[in-house]
Structure formats: structure tokens, C-alpha cells
PDB file of N, CA and C in Angstrom:
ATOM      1  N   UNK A   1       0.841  -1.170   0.000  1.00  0.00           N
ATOM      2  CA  UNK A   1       0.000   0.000   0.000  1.00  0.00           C
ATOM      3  C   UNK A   1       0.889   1.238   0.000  1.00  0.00           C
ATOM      4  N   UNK A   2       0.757   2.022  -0.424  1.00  0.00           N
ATOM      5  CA  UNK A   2       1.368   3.399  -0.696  1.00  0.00           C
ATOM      6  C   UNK A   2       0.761   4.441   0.110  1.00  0.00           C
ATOM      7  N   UNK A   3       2.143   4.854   0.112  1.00  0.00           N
ATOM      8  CA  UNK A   3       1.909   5.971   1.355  1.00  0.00           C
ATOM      9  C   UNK A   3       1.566   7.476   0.837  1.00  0.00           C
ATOM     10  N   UNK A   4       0.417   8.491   1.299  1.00  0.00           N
ATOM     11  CA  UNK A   4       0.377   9.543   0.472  1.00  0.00           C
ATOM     12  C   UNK A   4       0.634  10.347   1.391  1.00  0.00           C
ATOM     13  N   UNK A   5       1.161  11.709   0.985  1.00  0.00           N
ATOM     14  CA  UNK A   5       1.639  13.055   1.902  1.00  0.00           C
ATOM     15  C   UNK A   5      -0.175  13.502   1.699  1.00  0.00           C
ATOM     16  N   UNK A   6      -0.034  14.437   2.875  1.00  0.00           N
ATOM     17  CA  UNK A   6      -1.137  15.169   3.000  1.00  0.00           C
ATOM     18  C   UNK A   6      -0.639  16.519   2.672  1.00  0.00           C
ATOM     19  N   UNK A   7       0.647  16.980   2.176  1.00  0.00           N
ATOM     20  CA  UNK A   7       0.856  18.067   1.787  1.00  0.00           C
ATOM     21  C   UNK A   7       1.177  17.551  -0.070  1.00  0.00           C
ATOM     22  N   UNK A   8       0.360  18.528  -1.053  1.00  0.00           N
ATOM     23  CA  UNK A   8       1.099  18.323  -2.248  1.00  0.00           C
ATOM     24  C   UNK A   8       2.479  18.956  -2.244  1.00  0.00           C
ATOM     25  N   UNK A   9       2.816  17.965  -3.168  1.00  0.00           N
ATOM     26  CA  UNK A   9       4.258  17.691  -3.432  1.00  0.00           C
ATOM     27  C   UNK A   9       5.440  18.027  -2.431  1.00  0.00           C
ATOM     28  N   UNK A  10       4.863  17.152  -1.644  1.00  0.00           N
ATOM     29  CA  UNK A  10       5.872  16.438  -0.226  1.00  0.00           C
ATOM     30  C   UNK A  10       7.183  16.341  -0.842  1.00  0.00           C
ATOM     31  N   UNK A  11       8.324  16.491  -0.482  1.00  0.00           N
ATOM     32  CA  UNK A  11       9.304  15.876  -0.427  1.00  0.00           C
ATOM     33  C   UNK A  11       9.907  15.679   0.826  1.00  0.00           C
ATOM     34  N   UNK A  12      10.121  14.344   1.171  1.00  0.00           N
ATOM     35  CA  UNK A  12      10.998  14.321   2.546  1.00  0.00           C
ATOM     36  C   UNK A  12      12.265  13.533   2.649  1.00  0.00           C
ATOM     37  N   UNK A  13      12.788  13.677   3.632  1.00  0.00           N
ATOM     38  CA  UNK A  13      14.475  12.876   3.515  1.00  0.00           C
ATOM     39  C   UNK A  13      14.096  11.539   4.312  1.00  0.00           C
ATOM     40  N   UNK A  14      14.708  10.730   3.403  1.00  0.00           N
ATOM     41  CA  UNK A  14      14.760   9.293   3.841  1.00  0.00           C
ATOM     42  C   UNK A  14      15.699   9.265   4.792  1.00  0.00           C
ATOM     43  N   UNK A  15      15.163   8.891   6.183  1.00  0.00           N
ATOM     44  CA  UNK A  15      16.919   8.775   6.896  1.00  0.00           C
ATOM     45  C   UNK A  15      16.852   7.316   7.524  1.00  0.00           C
ATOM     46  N   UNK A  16      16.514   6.381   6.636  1.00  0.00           N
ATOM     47  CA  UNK A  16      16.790   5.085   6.803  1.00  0.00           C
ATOM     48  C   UNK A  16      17.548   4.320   5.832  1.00  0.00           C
ATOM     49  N   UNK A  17      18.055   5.320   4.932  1.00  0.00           N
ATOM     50  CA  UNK A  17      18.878   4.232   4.100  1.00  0.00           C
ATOM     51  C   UNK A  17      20.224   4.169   4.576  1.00  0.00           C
ATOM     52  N   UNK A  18      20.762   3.096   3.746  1.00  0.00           N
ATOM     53  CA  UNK A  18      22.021   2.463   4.458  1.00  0.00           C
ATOM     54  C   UNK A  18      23.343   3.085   4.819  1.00  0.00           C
ATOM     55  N   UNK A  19      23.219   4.149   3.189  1.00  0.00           N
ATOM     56  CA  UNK A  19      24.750   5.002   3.615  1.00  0.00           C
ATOM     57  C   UNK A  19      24.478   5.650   4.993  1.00  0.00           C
ATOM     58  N   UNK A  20      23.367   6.260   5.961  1.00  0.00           N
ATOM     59  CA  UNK A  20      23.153   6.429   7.289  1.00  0.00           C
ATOM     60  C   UNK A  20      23.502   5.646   8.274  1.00  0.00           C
ATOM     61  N   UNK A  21      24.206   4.222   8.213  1.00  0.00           N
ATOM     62  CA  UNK A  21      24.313   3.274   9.348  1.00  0.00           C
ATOM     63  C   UNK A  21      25.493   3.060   8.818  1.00  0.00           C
ATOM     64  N   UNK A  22      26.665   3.585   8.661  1.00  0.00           N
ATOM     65  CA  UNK A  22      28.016   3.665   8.784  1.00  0.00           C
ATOM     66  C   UNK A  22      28.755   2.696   8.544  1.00  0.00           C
ATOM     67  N   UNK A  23      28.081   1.575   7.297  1.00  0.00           N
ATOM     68  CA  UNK A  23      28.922   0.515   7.037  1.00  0.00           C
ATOM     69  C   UNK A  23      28.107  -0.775   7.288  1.00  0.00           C
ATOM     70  N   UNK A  24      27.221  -0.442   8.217  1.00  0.00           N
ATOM     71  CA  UNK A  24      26.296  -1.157   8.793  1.00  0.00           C
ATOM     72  C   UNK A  24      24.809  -1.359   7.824  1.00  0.00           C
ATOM     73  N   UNK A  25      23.883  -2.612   8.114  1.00  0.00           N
ATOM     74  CA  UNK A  25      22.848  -2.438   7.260  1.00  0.00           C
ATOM     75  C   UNK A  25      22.049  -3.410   8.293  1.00  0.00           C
ATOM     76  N   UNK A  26      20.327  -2.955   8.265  1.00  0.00           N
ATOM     77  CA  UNK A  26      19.461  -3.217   9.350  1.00  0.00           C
ATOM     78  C   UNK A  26      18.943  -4.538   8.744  1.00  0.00           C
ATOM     79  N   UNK A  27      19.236  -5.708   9.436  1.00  0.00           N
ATOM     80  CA  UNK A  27      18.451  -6.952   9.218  1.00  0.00           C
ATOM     81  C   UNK A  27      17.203  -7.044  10.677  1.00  0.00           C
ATOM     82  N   UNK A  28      16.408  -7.451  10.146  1.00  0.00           N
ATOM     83  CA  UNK A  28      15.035  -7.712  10.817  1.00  0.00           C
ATOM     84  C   UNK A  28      14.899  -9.111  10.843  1.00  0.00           C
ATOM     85  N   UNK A  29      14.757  -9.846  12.569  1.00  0.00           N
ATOM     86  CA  UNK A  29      14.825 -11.035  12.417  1.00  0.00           C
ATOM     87  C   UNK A  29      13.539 -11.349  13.352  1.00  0.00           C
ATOM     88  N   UNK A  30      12.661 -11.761  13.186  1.00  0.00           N
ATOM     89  CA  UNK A  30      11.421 -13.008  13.648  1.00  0.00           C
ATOM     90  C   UNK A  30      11.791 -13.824  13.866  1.00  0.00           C
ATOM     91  N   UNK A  31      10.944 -14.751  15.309  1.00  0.00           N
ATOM     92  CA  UNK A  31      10.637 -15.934  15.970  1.00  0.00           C
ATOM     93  C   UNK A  31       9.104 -15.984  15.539  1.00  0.00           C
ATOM     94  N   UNK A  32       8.666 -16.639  14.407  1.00  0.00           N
ATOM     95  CA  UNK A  32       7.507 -16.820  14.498  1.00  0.00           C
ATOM     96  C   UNK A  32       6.740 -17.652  15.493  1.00  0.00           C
ATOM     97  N   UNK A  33       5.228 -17.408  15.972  1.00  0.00           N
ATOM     98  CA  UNK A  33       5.026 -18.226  17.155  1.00  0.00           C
ATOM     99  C   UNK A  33       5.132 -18.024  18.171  1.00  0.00           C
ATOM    100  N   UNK A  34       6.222 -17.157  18.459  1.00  0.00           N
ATOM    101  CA  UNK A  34       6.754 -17.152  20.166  1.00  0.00           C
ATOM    102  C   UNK A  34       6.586 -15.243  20.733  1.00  0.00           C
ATOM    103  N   UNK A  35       5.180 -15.306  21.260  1.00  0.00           N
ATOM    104  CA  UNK A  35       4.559 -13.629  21.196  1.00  0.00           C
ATOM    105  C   UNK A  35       5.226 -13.157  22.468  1.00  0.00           C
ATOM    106  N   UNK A  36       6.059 -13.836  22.775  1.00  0.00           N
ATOM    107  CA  UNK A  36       7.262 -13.080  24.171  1.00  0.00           C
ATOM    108  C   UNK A  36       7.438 -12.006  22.968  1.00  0.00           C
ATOM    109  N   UNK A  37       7.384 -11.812  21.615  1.00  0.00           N
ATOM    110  CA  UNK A  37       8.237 -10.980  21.118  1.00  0.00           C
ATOM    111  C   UNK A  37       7.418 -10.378  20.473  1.00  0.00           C
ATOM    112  N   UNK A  38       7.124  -8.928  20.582  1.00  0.00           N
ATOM    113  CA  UNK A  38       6.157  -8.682  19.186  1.00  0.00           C
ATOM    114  C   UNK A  38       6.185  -8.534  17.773  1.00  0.00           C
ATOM    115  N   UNK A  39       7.218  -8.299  17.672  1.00  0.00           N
ATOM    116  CA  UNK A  39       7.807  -7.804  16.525  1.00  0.00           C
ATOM    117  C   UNK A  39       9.342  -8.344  16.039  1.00  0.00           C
ATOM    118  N   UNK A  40       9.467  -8.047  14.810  1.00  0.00           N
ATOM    119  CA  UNK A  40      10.894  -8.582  14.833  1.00  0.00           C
ATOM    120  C   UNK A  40      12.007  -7.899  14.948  1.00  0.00           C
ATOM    121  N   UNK A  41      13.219  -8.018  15.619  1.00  0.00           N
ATOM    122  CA  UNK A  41      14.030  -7.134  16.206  1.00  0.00           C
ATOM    123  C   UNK A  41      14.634  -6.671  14.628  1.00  0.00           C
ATOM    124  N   UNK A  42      15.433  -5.422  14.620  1.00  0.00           N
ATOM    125  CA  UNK A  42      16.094  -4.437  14.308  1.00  0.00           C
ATOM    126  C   UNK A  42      17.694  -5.078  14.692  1.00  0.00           C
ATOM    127  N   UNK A  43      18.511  -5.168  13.087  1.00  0.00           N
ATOM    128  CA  UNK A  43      19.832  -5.544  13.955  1.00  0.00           C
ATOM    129  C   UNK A  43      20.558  -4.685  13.050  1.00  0.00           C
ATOM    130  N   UNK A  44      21.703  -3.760  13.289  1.00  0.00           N
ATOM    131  CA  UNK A  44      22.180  -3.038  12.490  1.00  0.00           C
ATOM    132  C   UNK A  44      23.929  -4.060  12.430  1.00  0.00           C
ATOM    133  N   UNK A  45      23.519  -4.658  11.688  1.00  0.00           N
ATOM    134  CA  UNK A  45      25.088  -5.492  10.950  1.00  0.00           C
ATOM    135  C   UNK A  45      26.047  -5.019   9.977  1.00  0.00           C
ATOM    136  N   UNK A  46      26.971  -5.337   9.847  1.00  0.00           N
ATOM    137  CA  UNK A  46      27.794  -5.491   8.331  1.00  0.00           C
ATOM    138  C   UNK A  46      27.400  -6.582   7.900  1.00  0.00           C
ATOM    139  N   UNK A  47      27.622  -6.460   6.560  1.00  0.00           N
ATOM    140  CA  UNK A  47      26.984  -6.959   5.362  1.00  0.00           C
ATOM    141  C   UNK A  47      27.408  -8.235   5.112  1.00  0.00           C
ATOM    142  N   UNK A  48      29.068  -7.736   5.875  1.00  0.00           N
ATOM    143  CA  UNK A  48      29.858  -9.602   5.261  1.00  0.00           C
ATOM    144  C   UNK A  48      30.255 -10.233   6.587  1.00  0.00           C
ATOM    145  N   UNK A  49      29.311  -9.798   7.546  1.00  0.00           N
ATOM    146  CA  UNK A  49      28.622 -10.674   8.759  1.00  0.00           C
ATOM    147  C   UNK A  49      28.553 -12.340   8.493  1.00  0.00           C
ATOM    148  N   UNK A  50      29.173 -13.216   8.989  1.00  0.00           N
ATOM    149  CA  UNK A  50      28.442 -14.528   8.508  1.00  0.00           C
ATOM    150  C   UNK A  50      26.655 -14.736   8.843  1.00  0.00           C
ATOM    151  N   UNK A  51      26.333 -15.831   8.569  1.00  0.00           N
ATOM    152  CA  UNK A  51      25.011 -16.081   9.129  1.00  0.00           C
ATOM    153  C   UNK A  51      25.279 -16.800  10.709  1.00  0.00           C
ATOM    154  N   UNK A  52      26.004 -17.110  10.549  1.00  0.00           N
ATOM    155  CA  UNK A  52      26.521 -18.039  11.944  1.00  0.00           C
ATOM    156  C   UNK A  52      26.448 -17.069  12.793  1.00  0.00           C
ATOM    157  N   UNK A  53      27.304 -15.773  12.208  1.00  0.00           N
ATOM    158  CA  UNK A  53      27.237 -14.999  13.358  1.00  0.00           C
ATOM    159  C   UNK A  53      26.048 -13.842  14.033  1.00  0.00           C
ATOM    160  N   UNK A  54      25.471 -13.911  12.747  1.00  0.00           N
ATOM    161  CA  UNK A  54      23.731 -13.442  13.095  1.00  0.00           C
ATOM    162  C   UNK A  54      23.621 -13.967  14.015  1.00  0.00           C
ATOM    163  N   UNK A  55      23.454 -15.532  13.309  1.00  0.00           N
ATOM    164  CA  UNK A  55      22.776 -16.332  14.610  1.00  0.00           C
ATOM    165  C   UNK A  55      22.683 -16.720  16.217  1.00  0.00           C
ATOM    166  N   UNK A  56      24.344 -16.720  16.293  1.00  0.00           N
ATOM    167  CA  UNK A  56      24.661 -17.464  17.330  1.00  0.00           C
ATOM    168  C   UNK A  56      25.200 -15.640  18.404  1.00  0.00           C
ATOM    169  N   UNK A  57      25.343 -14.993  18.137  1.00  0.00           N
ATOM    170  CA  UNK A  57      26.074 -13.677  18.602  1.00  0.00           C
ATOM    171  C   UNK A  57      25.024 -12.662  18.747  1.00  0.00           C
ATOM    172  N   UNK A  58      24.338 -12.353  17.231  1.00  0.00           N
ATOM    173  CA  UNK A  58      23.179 -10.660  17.385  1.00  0.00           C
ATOM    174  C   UNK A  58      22.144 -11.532  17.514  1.00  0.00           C
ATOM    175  N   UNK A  59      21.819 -12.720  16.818  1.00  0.00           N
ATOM    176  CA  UNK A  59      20.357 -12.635  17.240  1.00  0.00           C
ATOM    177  C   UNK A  59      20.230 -13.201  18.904  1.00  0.00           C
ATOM    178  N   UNK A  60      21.105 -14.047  19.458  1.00  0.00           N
ATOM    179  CA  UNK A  60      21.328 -14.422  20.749  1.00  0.00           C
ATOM    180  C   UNK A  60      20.802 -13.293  21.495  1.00  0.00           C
ATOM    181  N   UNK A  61      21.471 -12.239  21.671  1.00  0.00           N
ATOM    182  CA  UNK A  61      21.214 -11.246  22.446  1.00  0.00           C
ATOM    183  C   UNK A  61      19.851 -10.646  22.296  1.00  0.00           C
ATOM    184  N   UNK A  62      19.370 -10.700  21.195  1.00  0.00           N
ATOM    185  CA  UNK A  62      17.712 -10.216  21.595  1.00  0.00           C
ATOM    186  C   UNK A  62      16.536 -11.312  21.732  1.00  0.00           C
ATOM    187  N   UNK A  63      16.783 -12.772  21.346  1.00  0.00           N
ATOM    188  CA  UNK A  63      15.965 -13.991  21.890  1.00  0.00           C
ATOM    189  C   UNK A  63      16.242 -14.996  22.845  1.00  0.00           C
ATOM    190  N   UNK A  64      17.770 -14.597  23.684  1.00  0.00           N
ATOM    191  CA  UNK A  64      17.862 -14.907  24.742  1.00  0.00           C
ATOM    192  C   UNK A  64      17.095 -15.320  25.939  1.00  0.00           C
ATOM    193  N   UNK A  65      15.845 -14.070  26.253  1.00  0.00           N
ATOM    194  CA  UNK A  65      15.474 -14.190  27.368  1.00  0.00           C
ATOM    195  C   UNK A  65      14.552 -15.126  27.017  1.00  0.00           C
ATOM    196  N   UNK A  66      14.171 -15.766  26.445  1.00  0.00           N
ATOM    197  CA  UNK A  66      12.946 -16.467  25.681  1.00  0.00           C
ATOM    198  C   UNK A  66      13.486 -17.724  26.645  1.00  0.00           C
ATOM    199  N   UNK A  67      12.551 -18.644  27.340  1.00  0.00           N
ATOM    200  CA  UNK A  67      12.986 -19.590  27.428  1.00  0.00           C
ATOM    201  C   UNK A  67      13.141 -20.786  26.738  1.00  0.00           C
ATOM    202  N   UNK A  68      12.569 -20.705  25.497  1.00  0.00           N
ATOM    203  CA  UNK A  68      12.824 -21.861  24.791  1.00  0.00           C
ATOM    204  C   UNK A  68      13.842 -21.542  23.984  1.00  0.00           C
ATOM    205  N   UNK A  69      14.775 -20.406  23.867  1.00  0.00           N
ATOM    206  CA  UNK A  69      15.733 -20.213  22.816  1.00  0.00           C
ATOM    207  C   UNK A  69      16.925 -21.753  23.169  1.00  0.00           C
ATOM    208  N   UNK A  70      17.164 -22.006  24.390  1.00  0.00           N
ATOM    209  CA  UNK A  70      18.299 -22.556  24.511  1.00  0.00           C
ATOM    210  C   UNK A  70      17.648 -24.013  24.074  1.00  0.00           C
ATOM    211  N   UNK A  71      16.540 -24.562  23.801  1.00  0.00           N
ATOM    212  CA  UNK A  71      16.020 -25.591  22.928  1.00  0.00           C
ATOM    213  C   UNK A  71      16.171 -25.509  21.693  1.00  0.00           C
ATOM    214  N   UNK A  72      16.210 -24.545  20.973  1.00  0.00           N
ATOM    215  CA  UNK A  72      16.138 -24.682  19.455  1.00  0.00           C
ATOM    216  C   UNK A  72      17.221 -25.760  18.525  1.00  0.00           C
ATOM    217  N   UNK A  73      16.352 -26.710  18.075  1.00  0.00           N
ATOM    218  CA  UNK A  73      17.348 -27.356  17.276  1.00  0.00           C
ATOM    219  C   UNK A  73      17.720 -26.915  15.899  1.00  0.00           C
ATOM    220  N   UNK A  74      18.606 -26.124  15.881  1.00  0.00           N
ATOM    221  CA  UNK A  74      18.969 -25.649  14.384  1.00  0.00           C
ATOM    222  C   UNK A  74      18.439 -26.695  13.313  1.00  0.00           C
ATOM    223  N   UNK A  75      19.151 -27.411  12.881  1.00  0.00           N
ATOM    224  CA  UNK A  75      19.018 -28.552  12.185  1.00  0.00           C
ATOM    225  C   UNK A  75      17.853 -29.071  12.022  1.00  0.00           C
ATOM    226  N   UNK A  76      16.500 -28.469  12.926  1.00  0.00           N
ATOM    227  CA  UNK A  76      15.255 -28.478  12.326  1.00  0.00           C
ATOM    228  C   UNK A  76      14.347 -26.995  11.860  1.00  0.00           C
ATOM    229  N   UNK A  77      15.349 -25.910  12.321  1.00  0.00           N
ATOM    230  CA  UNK A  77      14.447 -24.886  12.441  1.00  0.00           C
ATOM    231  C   UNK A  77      14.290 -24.797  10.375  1.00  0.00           C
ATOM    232  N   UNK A  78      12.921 -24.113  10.508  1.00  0.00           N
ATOM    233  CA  UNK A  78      12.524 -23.618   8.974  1.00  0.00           C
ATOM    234  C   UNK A  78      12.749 -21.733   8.659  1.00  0.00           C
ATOM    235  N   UNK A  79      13.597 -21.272   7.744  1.00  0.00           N
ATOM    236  CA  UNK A  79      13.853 -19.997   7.255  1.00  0.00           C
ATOM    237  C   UNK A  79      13.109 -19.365   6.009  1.00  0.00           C
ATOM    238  N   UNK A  80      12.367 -17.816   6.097  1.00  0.00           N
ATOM    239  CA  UNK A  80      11.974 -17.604   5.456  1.00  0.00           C
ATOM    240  C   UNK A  80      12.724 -16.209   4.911  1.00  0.00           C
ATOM    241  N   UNK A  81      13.329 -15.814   4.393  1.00  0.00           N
ATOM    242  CA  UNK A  81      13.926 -14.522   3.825  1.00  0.00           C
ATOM    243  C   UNK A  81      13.122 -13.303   3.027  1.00  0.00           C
ATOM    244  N   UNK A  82      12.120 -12.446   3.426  1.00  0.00           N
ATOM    245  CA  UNK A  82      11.686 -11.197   2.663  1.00  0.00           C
ATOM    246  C   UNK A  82      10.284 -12.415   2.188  1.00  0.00           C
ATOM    247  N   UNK A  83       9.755 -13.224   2.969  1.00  0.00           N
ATOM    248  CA  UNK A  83       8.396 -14.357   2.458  1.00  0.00           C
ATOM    249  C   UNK A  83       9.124 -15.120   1.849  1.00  0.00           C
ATOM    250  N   UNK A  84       9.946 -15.702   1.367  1.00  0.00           N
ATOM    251  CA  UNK A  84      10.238 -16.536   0.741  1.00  0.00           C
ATOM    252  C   UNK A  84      11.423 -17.403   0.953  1.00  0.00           C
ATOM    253  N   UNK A  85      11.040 -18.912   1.308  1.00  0.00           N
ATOM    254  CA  UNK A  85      11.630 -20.181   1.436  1.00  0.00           C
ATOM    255  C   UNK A  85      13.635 -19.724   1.508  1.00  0.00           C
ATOM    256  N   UNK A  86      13.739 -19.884   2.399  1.00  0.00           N
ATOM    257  CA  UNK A  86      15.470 -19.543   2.703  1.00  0.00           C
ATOM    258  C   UNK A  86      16.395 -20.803   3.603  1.00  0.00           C
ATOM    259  N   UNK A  87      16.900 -21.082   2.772  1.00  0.00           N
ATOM    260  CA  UNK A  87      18.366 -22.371   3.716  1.00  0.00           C
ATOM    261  C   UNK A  87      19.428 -21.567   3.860  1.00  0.00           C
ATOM    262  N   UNK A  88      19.882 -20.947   4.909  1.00  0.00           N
ATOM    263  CA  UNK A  88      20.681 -20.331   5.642  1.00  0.00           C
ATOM    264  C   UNK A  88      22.661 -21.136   5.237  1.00  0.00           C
ATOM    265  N   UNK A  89      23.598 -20.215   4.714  1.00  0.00           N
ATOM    266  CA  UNK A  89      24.542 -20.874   4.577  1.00  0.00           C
ATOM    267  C   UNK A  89      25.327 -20.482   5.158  1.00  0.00           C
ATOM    268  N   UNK A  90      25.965 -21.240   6.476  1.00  0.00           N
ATOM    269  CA  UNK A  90      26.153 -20.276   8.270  1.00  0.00           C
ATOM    270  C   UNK A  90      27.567 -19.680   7.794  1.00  0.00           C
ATOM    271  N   UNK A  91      28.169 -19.969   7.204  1.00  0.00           N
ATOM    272  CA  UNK A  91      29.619 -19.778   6.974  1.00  0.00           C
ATOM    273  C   UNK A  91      29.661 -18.787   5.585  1.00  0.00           C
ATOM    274  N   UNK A  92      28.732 -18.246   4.662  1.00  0.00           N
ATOM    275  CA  UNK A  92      28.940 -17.263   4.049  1.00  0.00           C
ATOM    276  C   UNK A  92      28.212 -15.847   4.617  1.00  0.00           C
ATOM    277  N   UNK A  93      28.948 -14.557   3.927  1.00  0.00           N
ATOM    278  CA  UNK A  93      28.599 -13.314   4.366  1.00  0.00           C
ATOM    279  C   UNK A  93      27.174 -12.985   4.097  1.00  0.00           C
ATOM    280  N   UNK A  94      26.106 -12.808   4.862  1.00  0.00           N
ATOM    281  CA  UNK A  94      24.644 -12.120   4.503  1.00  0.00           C
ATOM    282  C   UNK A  94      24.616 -11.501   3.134  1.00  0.00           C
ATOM    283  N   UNK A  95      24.906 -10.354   2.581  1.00  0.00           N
ATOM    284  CA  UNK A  95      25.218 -10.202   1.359  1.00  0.00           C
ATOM    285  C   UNK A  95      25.258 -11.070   0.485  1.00  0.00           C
ATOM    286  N   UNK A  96      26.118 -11.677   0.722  1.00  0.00           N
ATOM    287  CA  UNK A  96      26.054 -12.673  -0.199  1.00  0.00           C
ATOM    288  C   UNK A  96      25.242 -13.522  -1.019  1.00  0.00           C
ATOM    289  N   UNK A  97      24.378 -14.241   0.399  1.00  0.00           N
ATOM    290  CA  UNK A  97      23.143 -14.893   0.497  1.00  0.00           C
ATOM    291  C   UNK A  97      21.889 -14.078   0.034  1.00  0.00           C
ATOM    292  N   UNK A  98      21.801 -12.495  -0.408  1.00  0.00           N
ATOM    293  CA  UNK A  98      20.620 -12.087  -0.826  1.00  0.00           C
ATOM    294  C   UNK A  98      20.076 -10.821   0.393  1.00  0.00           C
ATOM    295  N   UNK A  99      20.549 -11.313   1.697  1.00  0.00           N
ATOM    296  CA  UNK A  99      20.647 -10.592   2.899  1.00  0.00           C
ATOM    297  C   UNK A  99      21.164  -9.140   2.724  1.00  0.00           C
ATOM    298  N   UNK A 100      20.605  -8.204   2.770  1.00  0.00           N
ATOM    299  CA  UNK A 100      20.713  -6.797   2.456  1.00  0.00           C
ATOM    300  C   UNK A 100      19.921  -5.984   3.612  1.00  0.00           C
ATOM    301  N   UNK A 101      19.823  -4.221   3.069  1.00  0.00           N
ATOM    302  CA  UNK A 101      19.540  -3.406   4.099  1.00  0.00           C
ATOM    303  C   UNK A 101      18.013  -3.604   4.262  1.00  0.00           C
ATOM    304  N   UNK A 102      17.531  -4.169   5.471  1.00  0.00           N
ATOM    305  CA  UNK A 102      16.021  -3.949   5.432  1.00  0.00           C
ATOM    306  C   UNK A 102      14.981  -5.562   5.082  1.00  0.00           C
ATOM    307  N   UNK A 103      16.284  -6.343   4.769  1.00  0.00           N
ATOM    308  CA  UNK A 103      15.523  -7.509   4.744  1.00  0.00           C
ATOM    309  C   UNK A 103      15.330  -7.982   6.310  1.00  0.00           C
ATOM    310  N   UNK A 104      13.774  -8.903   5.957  1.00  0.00           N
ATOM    311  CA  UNK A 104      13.597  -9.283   7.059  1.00  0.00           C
ATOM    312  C   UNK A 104      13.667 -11.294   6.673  1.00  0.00           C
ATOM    313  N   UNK A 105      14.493 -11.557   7.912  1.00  0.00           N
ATOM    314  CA  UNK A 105      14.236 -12.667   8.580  1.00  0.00           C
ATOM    315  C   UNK A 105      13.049 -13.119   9.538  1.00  0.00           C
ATOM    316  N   UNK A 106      12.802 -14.812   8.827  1.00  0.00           N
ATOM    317  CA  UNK A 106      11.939 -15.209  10.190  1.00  0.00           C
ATOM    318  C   UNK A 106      11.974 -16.734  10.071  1.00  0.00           C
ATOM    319  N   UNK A 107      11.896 -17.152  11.308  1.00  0.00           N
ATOM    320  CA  UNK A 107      12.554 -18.598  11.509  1.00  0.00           C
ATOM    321  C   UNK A 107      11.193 -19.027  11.931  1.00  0.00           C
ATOM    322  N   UNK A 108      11.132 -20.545  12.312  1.00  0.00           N
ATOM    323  CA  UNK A 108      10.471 -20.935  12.726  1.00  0.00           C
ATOM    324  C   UNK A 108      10.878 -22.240  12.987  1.00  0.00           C
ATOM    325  N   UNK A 109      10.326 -22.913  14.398  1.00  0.00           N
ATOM    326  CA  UNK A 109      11.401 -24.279  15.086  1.00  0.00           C
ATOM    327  C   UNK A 109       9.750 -25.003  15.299  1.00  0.00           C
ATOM    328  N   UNK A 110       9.570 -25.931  14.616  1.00  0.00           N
ATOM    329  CA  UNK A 110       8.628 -26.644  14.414  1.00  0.00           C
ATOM    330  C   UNK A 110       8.009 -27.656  15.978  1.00  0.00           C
ATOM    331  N   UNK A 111       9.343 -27.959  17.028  1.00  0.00           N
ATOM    332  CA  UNK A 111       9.448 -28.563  18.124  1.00  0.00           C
ATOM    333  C   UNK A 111       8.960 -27.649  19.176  1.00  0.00           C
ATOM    334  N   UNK A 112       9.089 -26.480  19.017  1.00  0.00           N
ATOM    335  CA  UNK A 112       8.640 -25.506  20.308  1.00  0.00           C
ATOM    336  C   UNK A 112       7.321 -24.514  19.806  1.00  0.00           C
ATOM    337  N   UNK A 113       6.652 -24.282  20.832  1.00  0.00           N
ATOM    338  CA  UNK A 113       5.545 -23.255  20.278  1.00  0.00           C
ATOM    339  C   UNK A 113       5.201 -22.820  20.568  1.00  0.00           C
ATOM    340  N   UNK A 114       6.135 -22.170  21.705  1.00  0.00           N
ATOM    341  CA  UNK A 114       6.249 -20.229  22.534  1.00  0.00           C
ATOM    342  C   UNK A 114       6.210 -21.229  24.160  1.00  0.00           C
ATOM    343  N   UNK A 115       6.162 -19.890  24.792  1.00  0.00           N
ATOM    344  CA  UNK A 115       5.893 -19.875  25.823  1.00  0.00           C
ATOM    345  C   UNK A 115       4.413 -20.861  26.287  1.00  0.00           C
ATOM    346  N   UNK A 116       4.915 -22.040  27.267  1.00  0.00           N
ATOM    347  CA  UNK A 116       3.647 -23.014  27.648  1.00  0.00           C
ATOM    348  C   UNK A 116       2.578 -22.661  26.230  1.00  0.00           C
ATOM    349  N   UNK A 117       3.358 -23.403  25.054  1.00  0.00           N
ATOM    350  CA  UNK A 117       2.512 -23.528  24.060  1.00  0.00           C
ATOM    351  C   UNK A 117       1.419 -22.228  23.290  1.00  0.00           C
ATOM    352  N   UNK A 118       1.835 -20.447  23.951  1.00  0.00           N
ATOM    353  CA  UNK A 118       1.100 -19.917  23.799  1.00  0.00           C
ATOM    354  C   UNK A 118       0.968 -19.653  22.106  1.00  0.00           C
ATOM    355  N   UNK A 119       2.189 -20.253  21.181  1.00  0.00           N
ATOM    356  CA  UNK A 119       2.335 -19.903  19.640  1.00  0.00           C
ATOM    357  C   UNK A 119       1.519 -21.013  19.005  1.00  0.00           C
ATOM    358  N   UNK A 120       0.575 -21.892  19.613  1.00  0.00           N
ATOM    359  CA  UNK A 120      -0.128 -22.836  18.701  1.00  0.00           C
ATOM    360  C   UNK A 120      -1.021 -22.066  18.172  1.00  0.00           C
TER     361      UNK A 120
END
């Protein structure tokens, strides 16, 4: 859906694009299921970040408190990249993989389903 100014011919400054985050670029990562979280966190990375280290380092720190994080079996969880079907390759740079400013991540671990089951 498109956004309209209520003033004609708006112009305004974008101050979310990337040359603004100093090298850095904002990945958005989801726990689908698990409403400890509302939304999906905001991670301001470099680009040639591994995925490993998304994983195991930035996203750690914001799904930590979750108690089922320390259950997750990688090796079953399911990845979706910007809606669409994603196999995570832990050892190459985000970039690489398609991973850019503003994409969003969202996982999903088929074995857990939030808090005392509240993600069924």
C-alpha cells in the first residue's frame, strides 16, 4: 500500500537508508510463534557478517530471554527470507546470500511453540 503526503508535493528525507548506518545495514529477524516478542528485532550489521554470526552472537542477544531459545534445534528450524523459502549458509557473508539493508528474517522451530505452548 502506498503511502500519500497530505501536503502536495511532499518531499521528505529518507533517513533510513544504508549510507546512514556507517557501514552497517538493518536486518530484521522473527521468531515466528513465540509472542514473548512482538515484533521482529532491528539488527544493524555489516553486510559480510556470517550467518553463523547473526545467529549465534546478534540474534542471541535479543531472543535470549525467551525460554525456549536454549532448545532450538537448528538442524530443524525452517527460514523464510523477505516471504520466501530460505536455507541459511552459516559460513557465508549475509550479502552474499541475498541478505541486504532492510531484509527481514523469520525462523520458525517446528518442536517448540512459545511460551507453555502460547504460539499454537
Amino acid at each position: 500500500m502506498p503511502v500519500h503526503a497530505y501536503t502536495p508535493n511532499y518531499t521528505g528525507v529518507v533517513r533510513d537508508r544504508v549510507e546512514n548506518f556507517h557501514g552497517n545495514q538493518i536486518v530484521y529477524a522473527g521468531w515466528d510463534h513465540h509472542l514473548m516478542f512482538c515484533a521482529a528485532f532491528a539488527f544493524p550489521v555489516p553486510p559480510t557478517m556470517t550467518f553463523r554470526q547473526l545467529r549465534d552472537e546478534v540474534m542471541a542477544e535479543g531472543f535470549e530471554p525467551h525460554p525456549e531459545w536454549p532448545q532450538i534445534d537448528w538442524a530443524h528450524t525452517t527460514w523464510l527470507l523477505n516471504g520466501e523459502s530460505f536455507v541459511p549458509q552459516l559460513d557465508v557473508a549475509l550479502i552474499d546470500q541475498g541478505i541486504d539493508h532492510k531484509s527481514l528474517l523469520r525462523f520458525q522451530t517446528p518442536d517448540l511453540k512459545g511460551f507453555q505452548d502460547a504460539g499454537v
